[in-house]
PDB file of N, CA and C in Angstrom:
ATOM      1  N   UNK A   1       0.824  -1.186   0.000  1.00  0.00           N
ATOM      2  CA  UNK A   1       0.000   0.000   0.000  1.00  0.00           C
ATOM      3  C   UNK A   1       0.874   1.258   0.000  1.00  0.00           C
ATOM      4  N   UNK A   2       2.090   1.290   0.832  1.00  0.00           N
ATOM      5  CA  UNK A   2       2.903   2.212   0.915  1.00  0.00           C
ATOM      6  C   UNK A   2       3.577   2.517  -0.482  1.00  0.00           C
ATOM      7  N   UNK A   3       3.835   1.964  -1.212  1.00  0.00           N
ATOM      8  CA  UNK A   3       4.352   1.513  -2.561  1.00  0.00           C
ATOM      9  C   UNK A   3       3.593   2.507  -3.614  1.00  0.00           C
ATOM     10  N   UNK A   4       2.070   1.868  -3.576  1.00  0.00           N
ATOM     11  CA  UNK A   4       1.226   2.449  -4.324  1.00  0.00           C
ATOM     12  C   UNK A   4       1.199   3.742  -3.874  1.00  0.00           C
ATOM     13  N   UNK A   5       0.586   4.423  -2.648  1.00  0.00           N
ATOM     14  CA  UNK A   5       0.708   6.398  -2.168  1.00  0.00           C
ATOM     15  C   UNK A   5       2.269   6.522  -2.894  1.00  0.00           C
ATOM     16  N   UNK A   6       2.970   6.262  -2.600  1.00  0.00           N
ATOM     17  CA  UNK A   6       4.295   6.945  -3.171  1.00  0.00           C
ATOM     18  C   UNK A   6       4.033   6.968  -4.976  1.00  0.00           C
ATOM     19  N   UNK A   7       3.783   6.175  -5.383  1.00  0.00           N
ATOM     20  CA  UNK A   7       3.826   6.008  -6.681  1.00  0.00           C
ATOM     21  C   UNK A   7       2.474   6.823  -7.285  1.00  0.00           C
ATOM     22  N   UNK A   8       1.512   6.849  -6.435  1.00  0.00           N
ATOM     23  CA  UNK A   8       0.529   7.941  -6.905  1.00  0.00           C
ATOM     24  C   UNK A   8       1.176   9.196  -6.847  1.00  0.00           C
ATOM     25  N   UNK A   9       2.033   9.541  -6.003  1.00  0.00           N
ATOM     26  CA  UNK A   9       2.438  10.770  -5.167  1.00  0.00           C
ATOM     27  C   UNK A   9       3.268  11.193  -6.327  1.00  0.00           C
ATOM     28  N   UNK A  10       3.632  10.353  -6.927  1.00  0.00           N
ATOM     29  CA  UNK A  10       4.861  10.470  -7.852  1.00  0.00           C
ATOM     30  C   UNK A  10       4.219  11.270  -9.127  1.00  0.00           C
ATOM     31  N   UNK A  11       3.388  10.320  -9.596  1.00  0.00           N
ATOM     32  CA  UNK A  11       2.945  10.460 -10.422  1.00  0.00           C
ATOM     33  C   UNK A  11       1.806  11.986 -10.622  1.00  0.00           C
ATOM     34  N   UNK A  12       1.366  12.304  -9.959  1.00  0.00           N
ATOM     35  CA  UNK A  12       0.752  13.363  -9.717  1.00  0.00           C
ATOM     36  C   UNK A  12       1.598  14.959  -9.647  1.00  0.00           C
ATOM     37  N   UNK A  13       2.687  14.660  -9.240  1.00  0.00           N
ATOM     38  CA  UNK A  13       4.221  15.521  -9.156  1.00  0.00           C
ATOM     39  C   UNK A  13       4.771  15.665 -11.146  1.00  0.00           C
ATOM     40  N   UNK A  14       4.677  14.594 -11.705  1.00  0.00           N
ATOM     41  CA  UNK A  14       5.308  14.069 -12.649  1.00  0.00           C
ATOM     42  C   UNK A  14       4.595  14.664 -13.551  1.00  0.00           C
ATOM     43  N   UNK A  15       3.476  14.463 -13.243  1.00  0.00           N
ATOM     44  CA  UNK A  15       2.341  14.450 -14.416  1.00  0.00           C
ATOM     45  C   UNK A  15       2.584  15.865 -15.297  1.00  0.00           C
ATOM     46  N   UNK A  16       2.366  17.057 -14.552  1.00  0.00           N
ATOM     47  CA  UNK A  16       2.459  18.088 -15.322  1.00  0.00           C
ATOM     48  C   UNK A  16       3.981  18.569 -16.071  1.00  0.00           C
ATOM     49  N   UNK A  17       4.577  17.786 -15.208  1.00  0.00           N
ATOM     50  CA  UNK A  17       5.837  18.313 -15.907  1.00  0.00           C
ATOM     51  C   UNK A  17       6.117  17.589 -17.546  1.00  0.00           C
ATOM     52  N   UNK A  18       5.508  16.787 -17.406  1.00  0.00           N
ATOM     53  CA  UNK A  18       5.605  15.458 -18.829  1.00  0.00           C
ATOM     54  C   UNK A  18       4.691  16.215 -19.806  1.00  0.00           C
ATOM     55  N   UNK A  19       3.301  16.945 -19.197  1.00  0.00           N
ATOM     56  CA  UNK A  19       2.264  17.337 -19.709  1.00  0.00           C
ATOM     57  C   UNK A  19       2.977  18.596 -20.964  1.00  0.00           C
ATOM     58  N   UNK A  20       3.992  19.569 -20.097  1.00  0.00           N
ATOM     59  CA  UNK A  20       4.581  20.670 -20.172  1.00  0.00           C
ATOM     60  C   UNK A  20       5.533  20.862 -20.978  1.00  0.00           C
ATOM     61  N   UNK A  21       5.933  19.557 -21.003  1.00  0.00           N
ATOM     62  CA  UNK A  21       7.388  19.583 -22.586  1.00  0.00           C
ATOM     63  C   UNK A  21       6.255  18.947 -23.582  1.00  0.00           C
ATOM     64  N   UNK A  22       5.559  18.110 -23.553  1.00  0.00           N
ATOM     65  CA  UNK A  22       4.757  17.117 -24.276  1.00  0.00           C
ATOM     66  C   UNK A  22       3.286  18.637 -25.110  1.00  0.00           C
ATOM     67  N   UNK A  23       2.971  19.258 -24.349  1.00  0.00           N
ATOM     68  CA  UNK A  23       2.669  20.461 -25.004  1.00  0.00           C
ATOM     69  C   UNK A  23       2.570  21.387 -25.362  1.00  0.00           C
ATOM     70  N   UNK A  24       4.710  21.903 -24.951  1.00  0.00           N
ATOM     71  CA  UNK A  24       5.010  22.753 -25.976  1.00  0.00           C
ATOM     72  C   UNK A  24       4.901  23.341 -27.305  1.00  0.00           C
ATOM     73  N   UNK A  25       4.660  24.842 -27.294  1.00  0.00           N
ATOM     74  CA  UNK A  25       4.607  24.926 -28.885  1.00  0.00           C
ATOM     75  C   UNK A  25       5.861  24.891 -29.692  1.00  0.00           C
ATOM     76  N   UNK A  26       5.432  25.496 -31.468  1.00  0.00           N
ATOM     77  CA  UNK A  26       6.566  25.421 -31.922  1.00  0.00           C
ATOM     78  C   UNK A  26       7.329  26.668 -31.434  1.00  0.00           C
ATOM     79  N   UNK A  27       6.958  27.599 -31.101  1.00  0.00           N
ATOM     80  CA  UNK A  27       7.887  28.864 -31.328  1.00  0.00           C
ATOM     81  C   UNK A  27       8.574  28.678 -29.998  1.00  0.00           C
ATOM     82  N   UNK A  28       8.023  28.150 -28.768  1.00  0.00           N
ATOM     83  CA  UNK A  28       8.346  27.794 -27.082  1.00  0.00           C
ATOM     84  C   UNK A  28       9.344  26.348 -26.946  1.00  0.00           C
ATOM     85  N   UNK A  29       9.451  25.495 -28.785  1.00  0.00           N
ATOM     86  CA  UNK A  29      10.350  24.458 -28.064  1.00  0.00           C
ATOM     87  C   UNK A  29      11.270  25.461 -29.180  1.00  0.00           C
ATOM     88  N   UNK A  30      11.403  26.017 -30.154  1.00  0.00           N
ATOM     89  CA  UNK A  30      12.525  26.642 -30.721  1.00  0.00           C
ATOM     90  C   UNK A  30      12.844  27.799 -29.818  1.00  0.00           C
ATOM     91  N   UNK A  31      12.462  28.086 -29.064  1.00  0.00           N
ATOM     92  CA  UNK A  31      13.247  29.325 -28.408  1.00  0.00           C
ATOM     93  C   UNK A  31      13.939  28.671 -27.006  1.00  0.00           C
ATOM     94  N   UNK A  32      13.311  27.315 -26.373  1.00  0.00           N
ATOM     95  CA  UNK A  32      14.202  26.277 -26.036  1.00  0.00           C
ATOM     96  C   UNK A  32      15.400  26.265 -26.232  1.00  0.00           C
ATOM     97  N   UNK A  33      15.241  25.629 -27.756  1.00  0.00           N
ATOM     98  CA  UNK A  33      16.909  25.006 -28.319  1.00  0.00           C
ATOM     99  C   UNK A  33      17.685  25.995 -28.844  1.00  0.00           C
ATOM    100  N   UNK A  34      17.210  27.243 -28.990  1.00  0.00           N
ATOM    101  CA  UNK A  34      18.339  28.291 -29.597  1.00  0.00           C
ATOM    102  C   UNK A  34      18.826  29.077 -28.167  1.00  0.00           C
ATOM    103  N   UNK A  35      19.867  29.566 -28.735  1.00  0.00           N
ATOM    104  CA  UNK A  35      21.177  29.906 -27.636  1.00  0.00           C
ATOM    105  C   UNK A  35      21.605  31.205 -27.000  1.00  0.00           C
ATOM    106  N   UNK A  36      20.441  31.479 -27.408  1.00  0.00           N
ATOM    107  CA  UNK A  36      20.401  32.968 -26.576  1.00  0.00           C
ATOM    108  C   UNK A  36      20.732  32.698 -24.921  1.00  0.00           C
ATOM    109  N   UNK A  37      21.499  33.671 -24.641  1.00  0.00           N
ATOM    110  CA  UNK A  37      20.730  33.579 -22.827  1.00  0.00           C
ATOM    111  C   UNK A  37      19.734  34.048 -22.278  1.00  0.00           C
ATOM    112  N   UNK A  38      18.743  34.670 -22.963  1.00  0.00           N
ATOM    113  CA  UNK A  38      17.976  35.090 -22.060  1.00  0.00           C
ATOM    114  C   UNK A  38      16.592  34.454 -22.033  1.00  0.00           C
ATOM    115  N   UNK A  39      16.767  33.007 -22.880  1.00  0.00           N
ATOM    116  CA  UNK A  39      15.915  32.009 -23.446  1.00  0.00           C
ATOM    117  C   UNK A  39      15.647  31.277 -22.100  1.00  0.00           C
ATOM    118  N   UNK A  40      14.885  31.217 -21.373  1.00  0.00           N
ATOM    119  CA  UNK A  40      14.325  30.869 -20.897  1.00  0.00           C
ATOM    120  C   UNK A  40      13.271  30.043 -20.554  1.00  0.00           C
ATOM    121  N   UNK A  41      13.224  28.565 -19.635  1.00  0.00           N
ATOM    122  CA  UNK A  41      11.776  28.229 -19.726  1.00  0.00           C
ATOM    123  C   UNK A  41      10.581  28.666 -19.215  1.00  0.00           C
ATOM    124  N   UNK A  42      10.803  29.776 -18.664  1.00  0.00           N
ATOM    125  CA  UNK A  42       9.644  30.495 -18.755  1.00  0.00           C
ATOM    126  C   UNK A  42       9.344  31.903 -19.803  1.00  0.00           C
ATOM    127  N   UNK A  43      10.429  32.205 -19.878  1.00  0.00           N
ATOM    128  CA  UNK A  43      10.333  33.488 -21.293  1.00  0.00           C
ATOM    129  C   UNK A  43      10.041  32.587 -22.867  1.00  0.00           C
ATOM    130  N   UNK A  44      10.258  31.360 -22.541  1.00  0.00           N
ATOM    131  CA  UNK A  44      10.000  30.790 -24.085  1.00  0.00           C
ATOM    132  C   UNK A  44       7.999  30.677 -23.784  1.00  0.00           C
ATOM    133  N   UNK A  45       7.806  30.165 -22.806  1.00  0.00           N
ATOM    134  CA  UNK A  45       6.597  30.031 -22.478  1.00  0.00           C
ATOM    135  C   UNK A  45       5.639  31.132 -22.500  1.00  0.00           C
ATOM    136  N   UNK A  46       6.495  32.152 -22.392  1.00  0.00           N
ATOM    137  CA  UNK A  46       5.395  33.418 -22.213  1.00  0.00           C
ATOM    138  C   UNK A  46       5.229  33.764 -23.728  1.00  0.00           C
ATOM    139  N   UNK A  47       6.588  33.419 -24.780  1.00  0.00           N
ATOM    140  CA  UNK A  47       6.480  34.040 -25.740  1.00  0.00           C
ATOM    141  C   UNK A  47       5.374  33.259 -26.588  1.00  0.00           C
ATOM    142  N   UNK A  48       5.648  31.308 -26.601  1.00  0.00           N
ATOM    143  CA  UNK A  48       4.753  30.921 -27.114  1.00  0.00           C
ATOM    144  C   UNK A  48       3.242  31.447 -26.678  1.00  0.00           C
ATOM    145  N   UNK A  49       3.085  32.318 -25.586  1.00  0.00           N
ATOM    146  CA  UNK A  49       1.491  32.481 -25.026  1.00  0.00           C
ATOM    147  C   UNK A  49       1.262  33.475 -25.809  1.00  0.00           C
ATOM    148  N   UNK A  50       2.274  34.195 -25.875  1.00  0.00           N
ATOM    149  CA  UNK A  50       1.837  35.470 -26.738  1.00  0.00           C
ATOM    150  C   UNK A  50       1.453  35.153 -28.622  1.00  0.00           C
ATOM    151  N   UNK A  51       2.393  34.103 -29.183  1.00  0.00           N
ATOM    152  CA  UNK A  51       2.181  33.775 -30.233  1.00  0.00           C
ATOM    153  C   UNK A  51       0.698  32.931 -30.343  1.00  0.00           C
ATOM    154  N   UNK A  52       0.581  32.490 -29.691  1.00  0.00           N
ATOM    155  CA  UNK A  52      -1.232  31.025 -29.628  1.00  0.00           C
ATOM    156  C   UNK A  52      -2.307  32.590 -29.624  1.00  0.00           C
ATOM    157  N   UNK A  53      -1.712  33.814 -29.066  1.00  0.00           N
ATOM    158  CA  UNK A  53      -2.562  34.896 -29.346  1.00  0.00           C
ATOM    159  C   UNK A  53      -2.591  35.440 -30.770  1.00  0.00           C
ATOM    160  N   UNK A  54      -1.488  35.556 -31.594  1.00  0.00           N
ATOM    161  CA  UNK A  54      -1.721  36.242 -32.759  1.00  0.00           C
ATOM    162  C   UNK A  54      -1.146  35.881 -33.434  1.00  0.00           C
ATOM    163  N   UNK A  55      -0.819  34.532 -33.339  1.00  0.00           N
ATOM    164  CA  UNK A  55      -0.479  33.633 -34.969  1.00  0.00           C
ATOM    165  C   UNK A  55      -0.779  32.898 -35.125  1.00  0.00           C
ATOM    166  N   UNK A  56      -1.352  32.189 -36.224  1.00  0.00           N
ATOM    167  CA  UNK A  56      -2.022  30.868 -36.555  1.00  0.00           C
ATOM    168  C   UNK A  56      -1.077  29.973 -36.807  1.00  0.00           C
ATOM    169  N   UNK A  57      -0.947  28.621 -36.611  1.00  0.00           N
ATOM    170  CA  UNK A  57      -0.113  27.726 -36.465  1.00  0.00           C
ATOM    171  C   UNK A  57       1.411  27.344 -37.395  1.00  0.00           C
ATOM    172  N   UNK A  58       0.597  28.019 -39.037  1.00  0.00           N
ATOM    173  CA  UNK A  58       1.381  27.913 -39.984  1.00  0.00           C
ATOM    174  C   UNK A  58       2.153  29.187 -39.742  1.00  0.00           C
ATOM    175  N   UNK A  59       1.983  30.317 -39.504  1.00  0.00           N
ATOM    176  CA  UNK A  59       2.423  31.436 -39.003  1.00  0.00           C
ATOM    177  C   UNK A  59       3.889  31.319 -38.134  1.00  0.00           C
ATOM    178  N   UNK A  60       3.112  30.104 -37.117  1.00  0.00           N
ATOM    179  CA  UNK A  60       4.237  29.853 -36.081  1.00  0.00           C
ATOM    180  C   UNK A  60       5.514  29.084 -36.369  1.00  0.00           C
ATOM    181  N   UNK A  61       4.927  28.006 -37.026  1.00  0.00           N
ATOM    182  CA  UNK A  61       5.744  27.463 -38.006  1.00  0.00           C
ATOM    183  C   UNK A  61       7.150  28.134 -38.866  1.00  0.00           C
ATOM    184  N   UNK A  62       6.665  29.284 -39.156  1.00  0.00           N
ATOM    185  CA  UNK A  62       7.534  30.275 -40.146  1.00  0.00           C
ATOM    186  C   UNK A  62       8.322  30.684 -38.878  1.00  0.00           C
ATOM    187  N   UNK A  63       7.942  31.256 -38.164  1.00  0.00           N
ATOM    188  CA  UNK A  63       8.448  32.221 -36.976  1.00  0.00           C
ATOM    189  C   UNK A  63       9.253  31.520 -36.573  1.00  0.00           C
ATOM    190  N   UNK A  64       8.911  30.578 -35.972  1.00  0.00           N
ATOM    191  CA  UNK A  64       9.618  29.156 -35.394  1.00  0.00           C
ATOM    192  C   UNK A  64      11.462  29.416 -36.139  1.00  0.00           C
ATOM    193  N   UNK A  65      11.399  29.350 -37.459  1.00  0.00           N
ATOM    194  CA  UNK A  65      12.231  28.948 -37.990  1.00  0.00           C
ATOM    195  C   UNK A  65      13.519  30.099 -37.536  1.00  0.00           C
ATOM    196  N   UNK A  66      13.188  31.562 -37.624  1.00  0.00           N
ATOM    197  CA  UNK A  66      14.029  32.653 -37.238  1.00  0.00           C
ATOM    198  C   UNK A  66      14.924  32.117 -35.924  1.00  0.00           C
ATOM    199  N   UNK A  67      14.528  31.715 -34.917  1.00  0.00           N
ATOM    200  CA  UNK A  67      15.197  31.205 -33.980  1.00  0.00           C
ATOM    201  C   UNK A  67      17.020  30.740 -34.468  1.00  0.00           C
ATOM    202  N   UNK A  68      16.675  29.872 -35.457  1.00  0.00           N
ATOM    203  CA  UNK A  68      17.929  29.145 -36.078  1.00  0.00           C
ATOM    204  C   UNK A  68      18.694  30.092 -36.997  1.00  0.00           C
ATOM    205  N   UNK A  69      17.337  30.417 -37.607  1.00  0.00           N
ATOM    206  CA  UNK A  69      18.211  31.429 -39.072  1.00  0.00           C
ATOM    207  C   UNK A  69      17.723  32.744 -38.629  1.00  0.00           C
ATOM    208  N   UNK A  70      18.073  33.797 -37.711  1.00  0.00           N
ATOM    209  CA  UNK A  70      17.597  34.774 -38.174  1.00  0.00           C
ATOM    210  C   UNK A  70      17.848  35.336 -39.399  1.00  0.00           C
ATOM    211  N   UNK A  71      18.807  35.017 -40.078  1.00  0.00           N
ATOM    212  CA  UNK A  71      18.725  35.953 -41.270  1.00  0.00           C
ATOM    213  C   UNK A  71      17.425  35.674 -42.055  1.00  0.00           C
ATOM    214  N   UNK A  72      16.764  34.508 -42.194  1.00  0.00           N
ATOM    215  CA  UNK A  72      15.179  34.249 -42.643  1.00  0.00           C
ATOM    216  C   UNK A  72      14.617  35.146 -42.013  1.00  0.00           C
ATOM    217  N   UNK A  73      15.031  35.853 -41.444  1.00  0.00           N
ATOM    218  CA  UNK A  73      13.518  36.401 -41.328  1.00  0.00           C
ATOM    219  C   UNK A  73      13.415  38.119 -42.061  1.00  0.00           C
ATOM    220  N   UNK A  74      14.936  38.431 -42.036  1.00  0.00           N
ATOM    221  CA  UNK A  74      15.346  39.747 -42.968  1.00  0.00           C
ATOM    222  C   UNK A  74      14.620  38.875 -44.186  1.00  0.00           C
ATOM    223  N   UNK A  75      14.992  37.782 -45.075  1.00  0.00           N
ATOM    224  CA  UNK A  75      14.687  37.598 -46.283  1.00  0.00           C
ATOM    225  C   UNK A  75      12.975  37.762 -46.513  1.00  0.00           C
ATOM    226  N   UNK A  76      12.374  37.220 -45.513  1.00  0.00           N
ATOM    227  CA  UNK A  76      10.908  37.253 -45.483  1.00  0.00           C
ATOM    228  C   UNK A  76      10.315  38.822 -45.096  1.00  0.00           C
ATOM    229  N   UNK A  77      10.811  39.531 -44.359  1.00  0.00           N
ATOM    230  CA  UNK A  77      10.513  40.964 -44.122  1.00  0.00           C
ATOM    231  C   UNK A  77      10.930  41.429 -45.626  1.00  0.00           C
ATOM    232  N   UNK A  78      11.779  41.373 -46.165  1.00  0.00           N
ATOM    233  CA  UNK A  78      12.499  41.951 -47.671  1.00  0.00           C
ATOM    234  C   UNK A  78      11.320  41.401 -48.534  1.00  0.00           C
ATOM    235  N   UNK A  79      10.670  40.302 -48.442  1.00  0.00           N
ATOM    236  CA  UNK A  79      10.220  39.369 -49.696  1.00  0.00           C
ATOM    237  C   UNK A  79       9.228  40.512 -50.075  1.00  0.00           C
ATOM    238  N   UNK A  80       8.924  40.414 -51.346  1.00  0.00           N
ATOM    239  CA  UNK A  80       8.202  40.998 -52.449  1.00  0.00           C
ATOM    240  C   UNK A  80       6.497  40.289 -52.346  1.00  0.00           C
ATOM    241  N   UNK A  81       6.889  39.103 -51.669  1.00  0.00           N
ATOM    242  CA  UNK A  81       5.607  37.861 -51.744  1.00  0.00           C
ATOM    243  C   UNK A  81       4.363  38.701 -50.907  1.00  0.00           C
ATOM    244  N   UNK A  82       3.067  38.909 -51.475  1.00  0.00           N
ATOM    245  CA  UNK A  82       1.783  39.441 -50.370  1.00  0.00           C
ATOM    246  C   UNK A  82       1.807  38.557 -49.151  1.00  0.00           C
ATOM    247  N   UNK A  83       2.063  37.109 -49.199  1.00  0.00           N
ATOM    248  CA  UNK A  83       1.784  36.281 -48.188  1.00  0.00           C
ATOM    249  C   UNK A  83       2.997  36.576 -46.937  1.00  0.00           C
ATOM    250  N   UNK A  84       4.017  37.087 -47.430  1.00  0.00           N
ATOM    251  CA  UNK A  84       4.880  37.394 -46.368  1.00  0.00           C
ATOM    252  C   UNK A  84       4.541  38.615 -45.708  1.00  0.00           C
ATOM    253  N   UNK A  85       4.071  39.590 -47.205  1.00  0.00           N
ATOM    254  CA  UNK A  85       3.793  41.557 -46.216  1.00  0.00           C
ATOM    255  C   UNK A  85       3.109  41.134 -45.502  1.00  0.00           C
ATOM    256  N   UNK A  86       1.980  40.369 -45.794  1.00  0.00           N
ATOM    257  CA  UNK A  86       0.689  40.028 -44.214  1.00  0.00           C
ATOM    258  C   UNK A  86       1.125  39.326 -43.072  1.00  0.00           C
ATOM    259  N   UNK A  87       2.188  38.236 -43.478  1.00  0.00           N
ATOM    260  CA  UNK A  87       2.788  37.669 -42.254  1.00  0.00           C
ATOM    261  C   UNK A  87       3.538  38.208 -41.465  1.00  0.00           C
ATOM    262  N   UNK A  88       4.350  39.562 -42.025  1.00  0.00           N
ATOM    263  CA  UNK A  88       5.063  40.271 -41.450  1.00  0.00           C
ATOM    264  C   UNK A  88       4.205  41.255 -40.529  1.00  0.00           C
ATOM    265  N   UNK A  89       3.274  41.837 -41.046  1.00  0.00           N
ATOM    266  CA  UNK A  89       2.150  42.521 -40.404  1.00  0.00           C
ATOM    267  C   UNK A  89       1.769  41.602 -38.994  1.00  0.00           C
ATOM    268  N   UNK A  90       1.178  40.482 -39.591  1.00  0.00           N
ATOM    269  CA  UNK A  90       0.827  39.718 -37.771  1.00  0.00           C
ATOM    270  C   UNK A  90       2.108  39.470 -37.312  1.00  0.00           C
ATOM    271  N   UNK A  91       3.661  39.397 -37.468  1.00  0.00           N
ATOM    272  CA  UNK A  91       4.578  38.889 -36.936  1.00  0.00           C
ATOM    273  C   UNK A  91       4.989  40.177 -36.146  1.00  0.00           C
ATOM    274  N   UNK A  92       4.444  41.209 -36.841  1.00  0.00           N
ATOM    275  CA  UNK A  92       5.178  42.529 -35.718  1.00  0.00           C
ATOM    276  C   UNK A  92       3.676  42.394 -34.630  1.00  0.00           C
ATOM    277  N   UNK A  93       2.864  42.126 -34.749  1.00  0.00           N
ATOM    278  CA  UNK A  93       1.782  42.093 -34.079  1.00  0.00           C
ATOM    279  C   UNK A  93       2.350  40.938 -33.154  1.00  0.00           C
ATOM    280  N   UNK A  94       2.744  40.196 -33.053  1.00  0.00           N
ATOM    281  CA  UNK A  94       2.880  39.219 -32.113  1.00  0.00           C
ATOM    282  C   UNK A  94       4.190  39.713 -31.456  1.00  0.00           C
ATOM    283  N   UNK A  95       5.622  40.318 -32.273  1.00  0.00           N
ATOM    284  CA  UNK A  95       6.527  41.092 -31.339  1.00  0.00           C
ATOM    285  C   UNK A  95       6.216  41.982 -30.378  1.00  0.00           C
ATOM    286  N   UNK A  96       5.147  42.979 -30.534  1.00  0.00           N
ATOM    287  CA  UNK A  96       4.427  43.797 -29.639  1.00  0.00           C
ATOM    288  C   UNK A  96       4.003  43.212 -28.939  1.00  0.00           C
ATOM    289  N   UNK A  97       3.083  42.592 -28.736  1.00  0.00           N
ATOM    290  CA  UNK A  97       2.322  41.301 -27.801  1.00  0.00           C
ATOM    291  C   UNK A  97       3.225  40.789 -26.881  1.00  0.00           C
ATOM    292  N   UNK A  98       4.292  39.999 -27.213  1.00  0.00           N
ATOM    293  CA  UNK A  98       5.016  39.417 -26.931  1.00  0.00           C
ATOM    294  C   UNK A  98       5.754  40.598 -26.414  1.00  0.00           C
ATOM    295  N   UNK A  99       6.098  41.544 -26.355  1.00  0.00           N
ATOM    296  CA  UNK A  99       6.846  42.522 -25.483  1.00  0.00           C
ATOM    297  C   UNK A  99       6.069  43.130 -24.390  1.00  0.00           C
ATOM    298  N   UNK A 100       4.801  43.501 -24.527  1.00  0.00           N
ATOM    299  CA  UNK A 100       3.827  43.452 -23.618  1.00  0.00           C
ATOM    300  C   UNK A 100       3.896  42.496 -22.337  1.00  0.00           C
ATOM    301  N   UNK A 101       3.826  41.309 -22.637  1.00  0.00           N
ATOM    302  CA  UNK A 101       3.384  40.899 -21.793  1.00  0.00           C
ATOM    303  C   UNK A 101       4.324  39.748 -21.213  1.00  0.00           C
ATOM    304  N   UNK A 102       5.783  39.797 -21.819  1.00  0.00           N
ATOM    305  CA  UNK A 102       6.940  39.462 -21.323  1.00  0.00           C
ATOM    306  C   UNK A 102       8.029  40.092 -20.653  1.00  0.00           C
ATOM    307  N   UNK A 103       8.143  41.195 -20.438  1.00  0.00           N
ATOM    308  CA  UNK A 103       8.564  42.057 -20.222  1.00  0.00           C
ATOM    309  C   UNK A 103       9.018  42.132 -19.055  1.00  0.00           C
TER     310      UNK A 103
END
């Protein structure tokens, strides 16, 4: 019986933390693995909160990627493409956001 309380005990401790990498976003596990210092698991967390506010998934996806390459993201701010001027439009919308309320 003692066995089992501990192992509930455990598991209840465990649970969210498994929950917490397991439903990371994309922009919160790339700001994870890139090497900034001021990357944080909780500043990646706040930022993904701010992004689930004003980017749609494929959005995040793109964003996601700057982490590794920032220079992608000069090329996509530069691009000529409509689908980027609008993405760039919600992407400064989510930098604001994301400065708001990380800060």
């Amino acid at each position: 019986m003692k066995r089992f309380i501990t192992a509930a005990i455990f598991a209840a401790i465990a649970m969210p933390v498994v929950a917490s990498f397991s439903q990371a976003g994309t922009i919160e596990r790339a700001c994870n693995r890139s090497d900034r210092s001021a990357a944080t698991r909780a500043m990646c967390g706040c930022i993904q909160d701010a992004a689930d506010i004003t980017l749609s998934g494929t959005d995040q996806r793109l964003a996601a990627t700057f982490f590794q390459d920032p220079h992608r993201a000069q090329e996509v701010r530069q691009s000529d493409r409509s689908a980027h001027e609008r993405f760039w439009l919600r992407y400064r919308s989510f930098g604001q956001t994301a400065e708001a309320m990380c800060s």
